[in-house]
PDB file of N, CA and C in Angstrom:
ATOM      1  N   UNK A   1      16.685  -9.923  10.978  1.00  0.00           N
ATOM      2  CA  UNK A   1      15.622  -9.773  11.953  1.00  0.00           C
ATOM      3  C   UNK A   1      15.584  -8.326  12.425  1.00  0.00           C
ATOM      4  N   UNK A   2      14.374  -7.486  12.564  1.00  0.00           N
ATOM      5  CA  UNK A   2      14.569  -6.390  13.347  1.00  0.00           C
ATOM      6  C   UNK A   2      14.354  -6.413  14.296  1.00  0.00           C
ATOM      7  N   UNK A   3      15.056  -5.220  14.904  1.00  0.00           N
ATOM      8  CA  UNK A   3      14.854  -4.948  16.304  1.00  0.00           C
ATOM      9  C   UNK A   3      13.384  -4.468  17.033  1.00  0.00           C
ATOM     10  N   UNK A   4      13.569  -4.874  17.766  1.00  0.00           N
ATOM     11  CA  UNK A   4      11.743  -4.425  18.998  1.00  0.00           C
ATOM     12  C   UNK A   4      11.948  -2.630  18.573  1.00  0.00           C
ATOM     13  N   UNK A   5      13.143  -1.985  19.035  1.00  0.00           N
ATOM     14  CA  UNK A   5      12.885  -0.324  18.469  1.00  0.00           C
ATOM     15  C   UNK A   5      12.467  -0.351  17.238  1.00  0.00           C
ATOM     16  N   UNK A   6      13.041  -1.085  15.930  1.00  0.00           N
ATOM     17  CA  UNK A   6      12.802  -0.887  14.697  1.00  0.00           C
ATOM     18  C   UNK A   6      11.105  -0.979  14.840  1.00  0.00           C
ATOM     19  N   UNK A   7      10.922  -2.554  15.284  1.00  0.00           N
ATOM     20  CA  UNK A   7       9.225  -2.795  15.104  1.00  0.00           C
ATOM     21  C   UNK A   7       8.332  -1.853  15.504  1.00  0.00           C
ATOM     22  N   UNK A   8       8.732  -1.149  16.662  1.00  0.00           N
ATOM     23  CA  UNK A   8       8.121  -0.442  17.526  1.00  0.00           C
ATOM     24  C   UNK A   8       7.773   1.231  16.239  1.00  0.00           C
ATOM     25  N   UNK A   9       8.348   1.421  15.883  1.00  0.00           N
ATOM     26  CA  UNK A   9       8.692   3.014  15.047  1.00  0.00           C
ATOM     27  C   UNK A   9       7.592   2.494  13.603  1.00  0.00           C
ATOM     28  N   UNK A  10       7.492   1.412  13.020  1.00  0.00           N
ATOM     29  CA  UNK A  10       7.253   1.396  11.907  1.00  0.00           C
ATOM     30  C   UNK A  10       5.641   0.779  12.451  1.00  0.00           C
ATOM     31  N   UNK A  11       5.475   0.199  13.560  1.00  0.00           N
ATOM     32  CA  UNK A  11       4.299   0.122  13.514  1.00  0.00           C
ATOM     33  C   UNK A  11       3.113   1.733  14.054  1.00  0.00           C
ATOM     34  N   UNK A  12       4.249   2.367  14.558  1.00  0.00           N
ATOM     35  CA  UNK A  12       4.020   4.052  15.596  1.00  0.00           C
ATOM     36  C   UNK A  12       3.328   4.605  13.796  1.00  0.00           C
ATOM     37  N   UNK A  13       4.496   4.618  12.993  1.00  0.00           N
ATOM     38  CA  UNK A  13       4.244   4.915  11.805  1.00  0.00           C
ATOM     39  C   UNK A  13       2.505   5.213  11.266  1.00  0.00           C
ATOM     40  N   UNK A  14       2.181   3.985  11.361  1.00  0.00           N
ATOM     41  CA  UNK A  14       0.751   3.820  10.377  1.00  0.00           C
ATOM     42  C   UNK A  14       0.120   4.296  11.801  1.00  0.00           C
ATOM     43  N   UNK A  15       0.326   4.499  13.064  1.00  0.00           N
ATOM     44  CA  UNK A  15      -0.507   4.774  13.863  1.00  0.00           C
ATOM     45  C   UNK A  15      -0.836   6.243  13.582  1.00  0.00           C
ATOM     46  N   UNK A  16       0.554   6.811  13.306  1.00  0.00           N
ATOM     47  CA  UNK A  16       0.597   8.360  13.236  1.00  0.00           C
ATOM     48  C   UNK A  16      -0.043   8.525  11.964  1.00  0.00           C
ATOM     49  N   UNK A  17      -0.103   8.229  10.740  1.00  0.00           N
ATOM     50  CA  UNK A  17      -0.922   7.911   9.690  1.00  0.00           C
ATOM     51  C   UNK A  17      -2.379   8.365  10.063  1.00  0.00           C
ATOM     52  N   UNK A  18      -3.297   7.358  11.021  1.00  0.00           N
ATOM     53  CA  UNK A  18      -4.072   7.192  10.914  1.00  0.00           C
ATOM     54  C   UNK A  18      -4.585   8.816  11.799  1.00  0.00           C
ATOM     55  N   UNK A  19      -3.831   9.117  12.637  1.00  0.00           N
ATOM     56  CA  UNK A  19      -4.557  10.527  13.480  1.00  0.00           C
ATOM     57  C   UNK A  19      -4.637  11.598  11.893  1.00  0.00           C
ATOM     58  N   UNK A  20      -3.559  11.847  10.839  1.00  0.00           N
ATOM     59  CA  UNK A  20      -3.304  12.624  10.136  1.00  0.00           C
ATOM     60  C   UNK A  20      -4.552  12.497   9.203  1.00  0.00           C
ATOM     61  N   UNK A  21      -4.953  11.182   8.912  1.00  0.00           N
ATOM     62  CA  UNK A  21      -6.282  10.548   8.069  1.00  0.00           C
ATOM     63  C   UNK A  21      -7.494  11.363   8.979  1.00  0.00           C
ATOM     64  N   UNK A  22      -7.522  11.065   9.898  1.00  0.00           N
ATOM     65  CA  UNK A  22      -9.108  11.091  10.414  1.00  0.00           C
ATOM     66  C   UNK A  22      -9.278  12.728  10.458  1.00  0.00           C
ATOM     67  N   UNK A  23      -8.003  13.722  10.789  1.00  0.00           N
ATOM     68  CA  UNK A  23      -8.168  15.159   9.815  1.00  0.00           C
ATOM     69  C   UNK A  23      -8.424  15.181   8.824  1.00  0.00           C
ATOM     70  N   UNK A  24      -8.294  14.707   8.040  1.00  0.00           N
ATOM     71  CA  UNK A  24      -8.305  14.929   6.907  1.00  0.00           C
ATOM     72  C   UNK A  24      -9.654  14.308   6.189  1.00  0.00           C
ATOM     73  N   UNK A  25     -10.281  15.771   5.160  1.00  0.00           N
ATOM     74  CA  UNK A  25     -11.763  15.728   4.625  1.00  0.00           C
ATOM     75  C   UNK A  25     -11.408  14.872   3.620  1.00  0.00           C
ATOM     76  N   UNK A  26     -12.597  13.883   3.365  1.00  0.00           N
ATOM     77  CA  UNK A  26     -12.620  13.087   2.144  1.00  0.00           C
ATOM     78  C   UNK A  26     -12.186  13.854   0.512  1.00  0.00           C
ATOM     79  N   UNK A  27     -12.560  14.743   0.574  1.00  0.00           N
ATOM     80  CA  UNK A  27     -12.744  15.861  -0.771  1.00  0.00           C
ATOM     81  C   UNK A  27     -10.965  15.821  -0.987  1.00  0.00           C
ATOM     82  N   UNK A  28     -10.051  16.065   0.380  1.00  0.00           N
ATOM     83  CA  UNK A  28      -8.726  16.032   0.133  1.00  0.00           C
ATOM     84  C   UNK A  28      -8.045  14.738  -0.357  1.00  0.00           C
ATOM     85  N   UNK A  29      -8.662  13.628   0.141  1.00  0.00           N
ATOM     86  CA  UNK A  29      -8.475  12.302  -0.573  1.00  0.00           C
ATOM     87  C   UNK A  29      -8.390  11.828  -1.882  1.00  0.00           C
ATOM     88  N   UNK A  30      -9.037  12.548  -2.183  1.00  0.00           N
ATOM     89  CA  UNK A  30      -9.562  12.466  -3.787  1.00  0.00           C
ATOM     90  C   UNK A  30      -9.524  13.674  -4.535  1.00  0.00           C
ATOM     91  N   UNK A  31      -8.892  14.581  -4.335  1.00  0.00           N
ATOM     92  CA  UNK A  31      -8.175  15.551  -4.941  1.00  0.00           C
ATOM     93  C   UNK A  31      -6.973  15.071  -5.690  1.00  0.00           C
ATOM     94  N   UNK A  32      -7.188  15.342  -7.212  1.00  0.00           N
ATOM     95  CA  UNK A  32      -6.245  14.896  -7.918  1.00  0.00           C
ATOM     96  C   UNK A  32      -5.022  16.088  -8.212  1.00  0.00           C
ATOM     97  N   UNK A  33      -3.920  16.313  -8.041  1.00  0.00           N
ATOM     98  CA  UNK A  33      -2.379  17.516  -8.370  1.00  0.00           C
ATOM     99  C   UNK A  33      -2.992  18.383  -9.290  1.00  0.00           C
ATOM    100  N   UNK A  34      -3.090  17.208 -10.455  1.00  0.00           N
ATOM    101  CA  UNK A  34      -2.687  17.572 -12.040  1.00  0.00           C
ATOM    102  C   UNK A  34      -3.688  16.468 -12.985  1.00  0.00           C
ATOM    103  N   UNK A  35      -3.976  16.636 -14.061  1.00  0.00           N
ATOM    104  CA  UNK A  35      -4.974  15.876 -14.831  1.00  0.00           C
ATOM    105  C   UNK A  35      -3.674  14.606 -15.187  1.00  0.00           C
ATOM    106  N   UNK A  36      -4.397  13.436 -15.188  1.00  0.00           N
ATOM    107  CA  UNK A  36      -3.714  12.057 -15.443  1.00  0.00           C
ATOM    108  C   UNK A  36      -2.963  11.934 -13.960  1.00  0.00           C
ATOM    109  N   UNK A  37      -3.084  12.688 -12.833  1.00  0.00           N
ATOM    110  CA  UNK A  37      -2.108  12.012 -11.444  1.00  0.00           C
ATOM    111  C   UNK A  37      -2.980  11.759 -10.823  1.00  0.00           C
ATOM    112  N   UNK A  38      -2.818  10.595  -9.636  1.00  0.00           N
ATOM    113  CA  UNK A  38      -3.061  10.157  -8.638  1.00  0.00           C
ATOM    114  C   UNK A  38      -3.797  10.733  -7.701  1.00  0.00           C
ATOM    115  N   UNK A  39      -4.717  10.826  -7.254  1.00  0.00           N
ATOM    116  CA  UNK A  39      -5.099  11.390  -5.839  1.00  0.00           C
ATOM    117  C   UNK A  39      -4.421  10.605  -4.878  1.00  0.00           C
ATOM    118  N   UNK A  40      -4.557  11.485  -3.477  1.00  0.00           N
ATOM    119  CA  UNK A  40      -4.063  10.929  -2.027  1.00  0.00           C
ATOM    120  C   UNK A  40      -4.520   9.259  -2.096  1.00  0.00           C
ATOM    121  N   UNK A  41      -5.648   9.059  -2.422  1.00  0.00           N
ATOM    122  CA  UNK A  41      -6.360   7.369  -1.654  1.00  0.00           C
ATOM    123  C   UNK A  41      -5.672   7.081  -3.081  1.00  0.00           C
ATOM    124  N   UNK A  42      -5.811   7.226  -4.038  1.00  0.00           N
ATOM    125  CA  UNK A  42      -5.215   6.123  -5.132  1.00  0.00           C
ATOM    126  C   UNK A  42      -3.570   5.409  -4.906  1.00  0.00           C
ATOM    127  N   UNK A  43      -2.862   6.733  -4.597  1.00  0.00           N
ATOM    128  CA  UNK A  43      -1.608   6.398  -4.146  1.00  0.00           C
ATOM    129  C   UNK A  43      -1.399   5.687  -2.877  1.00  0.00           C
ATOM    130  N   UNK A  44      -2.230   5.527  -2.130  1.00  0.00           N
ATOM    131  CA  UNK A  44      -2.499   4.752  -0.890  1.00  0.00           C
ATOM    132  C   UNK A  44      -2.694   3.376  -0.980  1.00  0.00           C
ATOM    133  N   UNK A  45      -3.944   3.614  -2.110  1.00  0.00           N
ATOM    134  CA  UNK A  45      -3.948   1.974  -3.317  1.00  0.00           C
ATOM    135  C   UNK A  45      -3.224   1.176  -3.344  1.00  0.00           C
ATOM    136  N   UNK A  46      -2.098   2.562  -4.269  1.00  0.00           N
ATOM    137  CA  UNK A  46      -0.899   1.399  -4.793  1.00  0.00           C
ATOM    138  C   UNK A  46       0.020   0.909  -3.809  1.00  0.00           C
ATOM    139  N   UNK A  47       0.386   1.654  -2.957  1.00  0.00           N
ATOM    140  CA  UNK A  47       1.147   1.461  -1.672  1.00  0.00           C
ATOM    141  C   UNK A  47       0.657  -0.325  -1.077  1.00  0.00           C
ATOM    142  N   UNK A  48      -0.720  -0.143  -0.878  1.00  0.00           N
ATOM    143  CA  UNK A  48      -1.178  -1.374  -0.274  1.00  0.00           C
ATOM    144  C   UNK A  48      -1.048  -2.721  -1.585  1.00  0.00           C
ATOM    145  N   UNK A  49      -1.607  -2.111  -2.414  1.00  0.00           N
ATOM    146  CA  UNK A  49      -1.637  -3.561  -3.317  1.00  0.00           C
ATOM    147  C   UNK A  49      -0.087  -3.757  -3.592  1.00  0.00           C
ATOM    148  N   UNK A  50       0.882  -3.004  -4.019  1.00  0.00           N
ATOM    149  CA  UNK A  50       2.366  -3.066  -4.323  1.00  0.00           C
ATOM    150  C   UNK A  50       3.183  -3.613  -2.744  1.00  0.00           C
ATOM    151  N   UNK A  51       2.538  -3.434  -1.341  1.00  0.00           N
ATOM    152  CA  UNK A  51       2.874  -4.260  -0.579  1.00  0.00           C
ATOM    153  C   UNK A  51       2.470  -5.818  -0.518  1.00  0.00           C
ATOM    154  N   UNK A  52       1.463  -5.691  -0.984  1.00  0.00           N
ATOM    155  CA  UNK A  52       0.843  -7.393  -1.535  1.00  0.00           C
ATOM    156  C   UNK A  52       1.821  -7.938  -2.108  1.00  0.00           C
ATOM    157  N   UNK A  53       1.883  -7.014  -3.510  1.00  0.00           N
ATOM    158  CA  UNK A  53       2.914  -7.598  -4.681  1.00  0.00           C
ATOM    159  C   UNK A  53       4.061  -8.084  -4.118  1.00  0.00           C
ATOM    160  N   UNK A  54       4.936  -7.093  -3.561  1.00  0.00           N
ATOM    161  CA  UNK A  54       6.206  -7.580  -2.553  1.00  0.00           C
ATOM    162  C   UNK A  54       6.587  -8.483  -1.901  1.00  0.00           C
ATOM    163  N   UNK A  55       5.583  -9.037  -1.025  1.00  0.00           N
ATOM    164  CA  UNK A  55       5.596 -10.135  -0.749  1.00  0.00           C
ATOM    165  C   UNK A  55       4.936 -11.682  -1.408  1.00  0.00           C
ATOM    166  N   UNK A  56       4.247 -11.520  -1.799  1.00  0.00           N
ATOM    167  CA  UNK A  56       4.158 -12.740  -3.074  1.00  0.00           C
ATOM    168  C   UNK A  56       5.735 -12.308  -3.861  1.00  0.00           C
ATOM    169  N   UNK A  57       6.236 -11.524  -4.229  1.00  0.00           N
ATOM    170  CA  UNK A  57       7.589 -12.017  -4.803  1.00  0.00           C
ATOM    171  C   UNK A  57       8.366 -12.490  -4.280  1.00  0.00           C
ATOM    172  N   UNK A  58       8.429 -11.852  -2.674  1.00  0.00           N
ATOM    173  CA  UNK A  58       9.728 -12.432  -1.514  1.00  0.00           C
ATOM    174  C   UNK A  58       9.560 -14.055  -1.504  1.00  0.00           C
ATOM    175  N   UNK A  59       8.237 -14.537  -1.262  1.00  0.00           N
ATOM    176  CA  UNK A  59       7.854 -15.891  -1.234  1.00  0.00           C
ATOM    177  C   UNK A  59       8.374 -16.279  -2.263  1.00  0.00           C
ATOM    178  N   UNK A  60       8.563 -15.384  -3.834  1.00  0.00           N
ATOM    179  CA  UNK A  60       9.097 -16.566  -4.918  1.00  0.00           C
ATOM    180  C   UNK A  60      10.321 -16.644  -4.800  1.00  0.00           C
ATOM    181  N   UNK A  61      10.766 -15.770  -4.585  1.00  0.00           N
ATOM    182  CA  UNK A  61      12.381 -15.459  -4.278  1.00  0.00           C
ATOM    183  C   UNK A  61      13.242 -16.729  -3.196  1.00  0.00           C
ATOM    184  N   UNK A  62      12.130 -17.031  -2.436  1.00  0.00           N
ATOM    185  CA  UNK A  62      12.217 -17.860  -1.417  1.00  0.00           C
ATOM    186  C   UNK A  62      12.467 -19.387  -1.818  1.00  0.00           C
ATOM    187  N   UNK A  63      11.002 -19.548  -2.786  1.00  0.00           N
ATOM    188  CA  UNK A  63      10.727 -21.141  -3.663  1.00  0.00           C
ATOM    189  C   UNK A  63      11.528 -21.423  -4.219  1.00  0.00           C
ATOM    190  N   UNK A  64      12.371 -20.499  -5.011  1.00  0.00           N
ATOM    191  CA  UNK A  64      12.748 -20.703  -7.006  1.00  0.00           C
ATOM    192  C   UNK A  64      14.022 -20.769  -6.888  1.00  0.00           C
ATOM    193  N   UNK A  65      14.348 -21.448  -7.687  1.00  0.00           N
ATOM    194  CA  UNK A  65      15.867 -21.104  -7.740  1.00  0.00           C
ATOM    195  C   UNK A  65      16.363 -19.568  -8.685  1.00  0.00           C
ATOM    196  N   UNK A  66      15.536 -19.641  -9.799  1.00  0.00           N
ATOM    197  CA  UNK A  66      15.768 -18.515 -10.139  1.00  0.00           C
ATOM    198  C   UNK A  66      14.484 -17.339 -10.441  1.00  0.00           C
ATOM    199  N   UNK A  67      14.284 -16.993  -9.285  1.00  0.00           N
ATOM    200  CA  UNK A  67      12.518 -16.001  -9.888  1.00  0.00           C
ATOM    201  C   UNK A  67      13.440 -15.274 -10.805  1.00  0.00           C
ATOM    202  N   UNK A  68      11.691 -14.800 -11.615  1.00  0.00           N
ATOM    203  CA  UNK A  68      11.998 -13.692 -12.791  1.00  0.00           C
ATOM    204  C   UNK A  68      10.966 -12.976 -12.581  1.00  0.00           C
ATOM    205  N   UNK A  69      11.008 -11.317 -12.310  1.00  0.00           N
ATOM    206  CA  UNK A  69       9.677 -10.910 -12.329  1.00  0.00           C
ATOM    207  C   UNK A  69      10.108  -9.802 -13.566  1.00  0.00           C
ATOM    208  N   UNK A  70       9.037  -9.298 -14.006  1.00  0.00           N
ATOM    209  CA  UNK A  70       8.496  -8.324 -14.689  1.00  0.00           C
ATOM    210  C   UNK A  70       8.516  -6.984 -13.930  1.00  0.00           C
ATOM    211  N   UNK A  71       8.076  -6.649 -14.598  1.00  0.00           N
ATOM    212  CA  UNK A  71       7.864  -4.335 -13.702  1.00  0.00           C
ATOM    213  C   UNK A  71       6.763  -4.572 -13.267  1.00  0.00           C
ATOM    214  N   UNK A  72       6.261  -4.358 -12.850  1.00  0.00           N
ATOM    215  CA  UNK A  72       4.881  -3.792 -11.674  1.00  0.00           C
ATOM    216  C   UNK A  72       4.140  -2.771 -12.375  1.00  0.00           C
ATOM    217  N   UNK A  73       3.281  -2.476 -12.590  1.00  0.00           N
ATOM    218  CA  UNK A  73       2.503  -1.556 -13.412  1.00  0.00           C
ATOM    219  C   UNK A  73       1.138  -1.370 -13.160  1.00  0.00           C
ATOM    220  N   UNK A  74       0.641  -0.925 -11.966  1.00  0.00           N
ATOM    221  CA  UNK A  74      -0.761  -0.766 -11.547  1.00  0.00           C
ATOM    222  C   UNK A  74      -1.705  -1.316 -12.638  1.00  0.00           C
ATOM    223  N   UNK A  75      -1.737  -0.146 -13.601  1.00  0.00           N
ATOM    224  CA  UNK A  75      -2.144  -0.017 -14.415  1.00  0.00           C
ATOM    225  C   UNK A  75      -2.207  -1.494 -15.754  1.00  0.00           C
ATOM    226  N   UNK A  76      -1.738  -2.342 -15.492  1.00  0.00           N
ATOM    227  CA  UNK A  76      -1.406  -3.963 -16.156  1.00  0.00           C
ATOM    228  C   UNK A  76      -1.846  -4.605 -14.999  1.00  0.00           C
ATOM    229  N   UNK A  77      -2.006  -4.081 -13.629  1.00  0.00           N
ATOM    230  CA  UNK A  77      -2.585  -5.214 -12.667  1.00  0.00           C
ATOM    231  C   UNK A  77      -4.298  -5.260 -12.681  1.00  0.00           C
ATOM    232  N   UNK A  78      -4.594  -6.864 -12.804  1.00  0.00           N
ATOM    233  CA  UNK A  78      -6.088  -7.071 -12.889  1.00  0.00           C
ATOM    234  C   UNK A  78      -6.444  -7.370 -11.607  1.00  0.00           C
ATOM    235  N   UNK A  79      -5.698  -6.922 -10.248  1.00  0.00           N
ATOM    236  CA  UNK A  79      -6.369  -6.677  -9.133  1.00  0.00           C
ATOM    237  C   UNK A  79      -6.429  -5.014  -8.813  1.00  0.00           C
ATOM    238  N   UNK A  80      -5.743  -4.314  -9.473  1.00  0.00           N
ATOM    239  CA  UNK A  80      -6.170  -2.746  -9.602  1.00  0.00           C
ATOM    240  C   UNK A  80      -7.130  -2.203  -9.626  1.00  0.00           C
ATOM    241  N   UNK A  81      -7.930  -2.614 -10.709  1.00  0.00           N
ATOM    242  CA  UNK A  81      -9.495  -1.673 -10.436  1.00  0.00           C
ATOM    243  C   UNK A  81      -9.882  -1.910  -8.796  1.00  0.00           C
ATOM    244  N   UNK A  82      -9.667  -3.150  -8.342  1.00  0.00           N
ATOM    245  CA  UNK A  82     -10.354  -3.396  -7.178  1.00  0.00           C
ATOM    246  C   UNK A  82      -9.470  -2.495  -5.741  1.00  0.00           C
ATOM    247  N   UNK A  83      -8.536  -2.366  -5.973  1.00  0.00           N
ATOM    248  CA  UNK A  83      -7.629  -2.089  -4.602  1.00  0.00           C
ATOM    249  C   UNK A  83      -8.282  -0.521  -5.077  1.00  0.00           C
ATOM    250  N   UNK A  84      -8.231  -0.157  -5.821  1.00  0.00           N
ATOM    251  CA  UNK A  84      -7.967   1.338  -6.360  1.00  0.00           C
ATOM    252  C   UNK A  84      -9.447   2.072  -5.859  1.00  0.00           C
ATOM    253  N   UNK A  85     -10.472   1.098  -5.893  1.00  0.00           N
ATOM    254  CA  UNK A  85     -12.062   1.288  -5.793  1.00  0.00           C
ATOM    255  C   UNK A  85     -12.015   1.610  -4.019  1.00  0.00           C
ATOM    256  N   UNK A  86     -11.226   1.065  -3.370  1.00  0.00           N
ATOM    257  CA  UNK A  86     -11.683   0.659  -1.708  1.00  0.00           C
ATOM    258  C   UNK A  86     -11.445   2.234  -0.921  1.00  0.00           C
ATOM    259  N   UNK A  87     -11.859   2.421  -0.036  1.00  0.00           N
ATOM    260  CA  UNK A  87     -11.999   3.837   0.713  1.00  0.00           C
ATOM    261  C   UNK A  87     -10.635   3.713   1.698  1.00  0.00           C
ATOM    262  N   UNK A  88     -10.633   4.927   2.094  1.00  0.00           N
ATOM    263  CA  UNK A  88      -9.095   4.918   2.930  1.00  0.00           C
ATOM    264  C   UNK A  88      -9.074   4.232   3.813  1.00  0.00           C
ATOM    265  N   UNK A  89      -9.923   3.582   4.942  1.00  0.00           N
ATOM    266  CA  UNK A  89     -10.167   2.957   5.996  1.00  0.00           C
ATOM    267  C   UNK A  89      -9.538   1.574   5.991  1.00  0.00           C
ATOM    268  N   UNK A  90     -10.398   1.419   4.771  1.00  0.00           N
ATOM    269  CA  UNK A  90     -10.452   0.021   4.046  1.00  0.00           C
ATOM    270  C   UNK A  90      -8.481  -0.423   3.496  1.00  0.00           C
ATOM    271  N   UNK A  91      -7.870   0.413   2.886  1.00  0.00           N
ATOM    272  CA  UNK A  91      -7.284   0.382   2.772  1.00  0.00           C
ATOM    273  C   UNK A  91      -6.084   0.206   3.452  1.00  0.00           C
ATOM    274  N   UNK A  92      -6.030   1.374   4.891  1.00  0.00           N
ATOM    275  CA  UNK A  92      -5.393   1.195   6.218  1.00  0.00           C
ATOM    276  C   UNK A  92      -5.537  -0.505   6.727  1.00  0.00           C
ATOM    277  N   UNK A  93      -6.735  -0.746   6.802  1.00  0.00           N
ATOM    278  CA  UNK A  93      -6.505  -2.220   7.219  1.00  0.00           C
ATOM    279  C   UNK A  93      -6.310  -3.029   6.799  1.00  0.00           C
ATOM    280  N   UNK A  94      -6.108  -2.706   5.283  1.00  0.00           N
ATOM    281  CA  UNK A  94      -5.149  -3.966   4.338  1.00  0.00           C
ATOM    282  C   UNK A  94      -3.792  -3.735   4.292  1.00  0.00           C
ATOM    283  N   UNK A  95      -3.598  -2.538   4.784  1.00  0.00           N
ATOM    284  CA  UNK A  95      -1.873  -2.203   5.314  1.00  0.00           C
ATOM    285  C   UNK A  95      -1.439  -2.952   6.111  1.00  0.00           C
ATOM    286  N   UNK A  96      -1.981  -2.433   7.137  1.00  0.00           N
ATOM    287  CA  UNK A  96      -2.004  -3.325   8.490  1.00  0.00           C
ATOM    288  C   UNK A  96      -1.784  -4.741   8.528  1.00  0.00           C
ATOM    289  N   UNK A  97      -2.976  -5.082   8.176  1.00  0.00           N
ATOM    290  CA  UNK A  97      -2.518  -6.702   7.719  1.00  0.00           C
ATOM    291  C   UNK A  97      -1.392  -7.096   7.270  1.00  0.00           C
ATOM    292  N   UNK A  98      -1.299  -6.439   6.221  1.00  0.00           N
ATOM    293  CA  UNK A  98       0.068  -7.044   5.008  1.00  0.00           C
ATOM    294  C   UNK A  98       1.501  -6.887   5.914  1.00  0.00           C
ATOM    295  N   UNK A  99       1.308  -5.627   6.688  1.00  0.00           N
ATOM    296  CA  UNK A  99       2.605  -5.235   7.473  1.00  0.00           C
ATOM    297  C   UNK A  99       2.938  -6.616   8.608  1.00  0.00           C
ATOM    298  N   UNK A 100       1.597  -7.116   9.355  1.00  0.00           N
ATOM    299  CA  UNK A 100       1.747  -7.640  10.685  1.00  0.00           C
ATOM    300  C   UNK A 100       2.424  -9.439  10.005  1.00  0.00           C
TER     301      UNK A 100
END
């Protein structure tokens, strides 16, 4: 179980997130490093959908006597195009969710 300080810091977290977001120009969002990497919102993507993933496994982990998962691979996930498509906003509040 965590503690009320722990809860308290990790939810401060995405708060502080969100002041650093609303600086920040869309054009920087979607600025890719290097050809074939990630921009800022894609990696934000995966963050949110790979917190999805996480917990649908904890739940199997929970059911099964013995889960088995596979690697994780954005790129093999057929909910990817979709998480990957959504704007940063959009995304923050599927954090949010998944976190609460």
């Amino acid at each position: 179980m965590l503690s009320e300080v722990t809860l308290a810091r990790l939810d401060g977290q995405l708060d502080g997130l969100r002041s650093s977001i609303a600086r920040a120009q869309s054009e920087q969002w979607e600025r890719k490093p290097a050809p074939g990497k990630w921009s800022a919102r894609e990696n934000l993507a995966h963050l949110a959908r790979y917190h999805e993933v996480f917990l649908e496994r904890l739940s199997r982990i929970l059911e099964a006597e013995r889960p088995q998962f596979g690697r994780y691979r954005a790129e093999e996930d057929e909910e990817w195009p979709r998480w990957s498509s959504l704007d940063v906003a959009s995304l923050l509040g599927r954090i949010r969710g998944l976190r609460t």
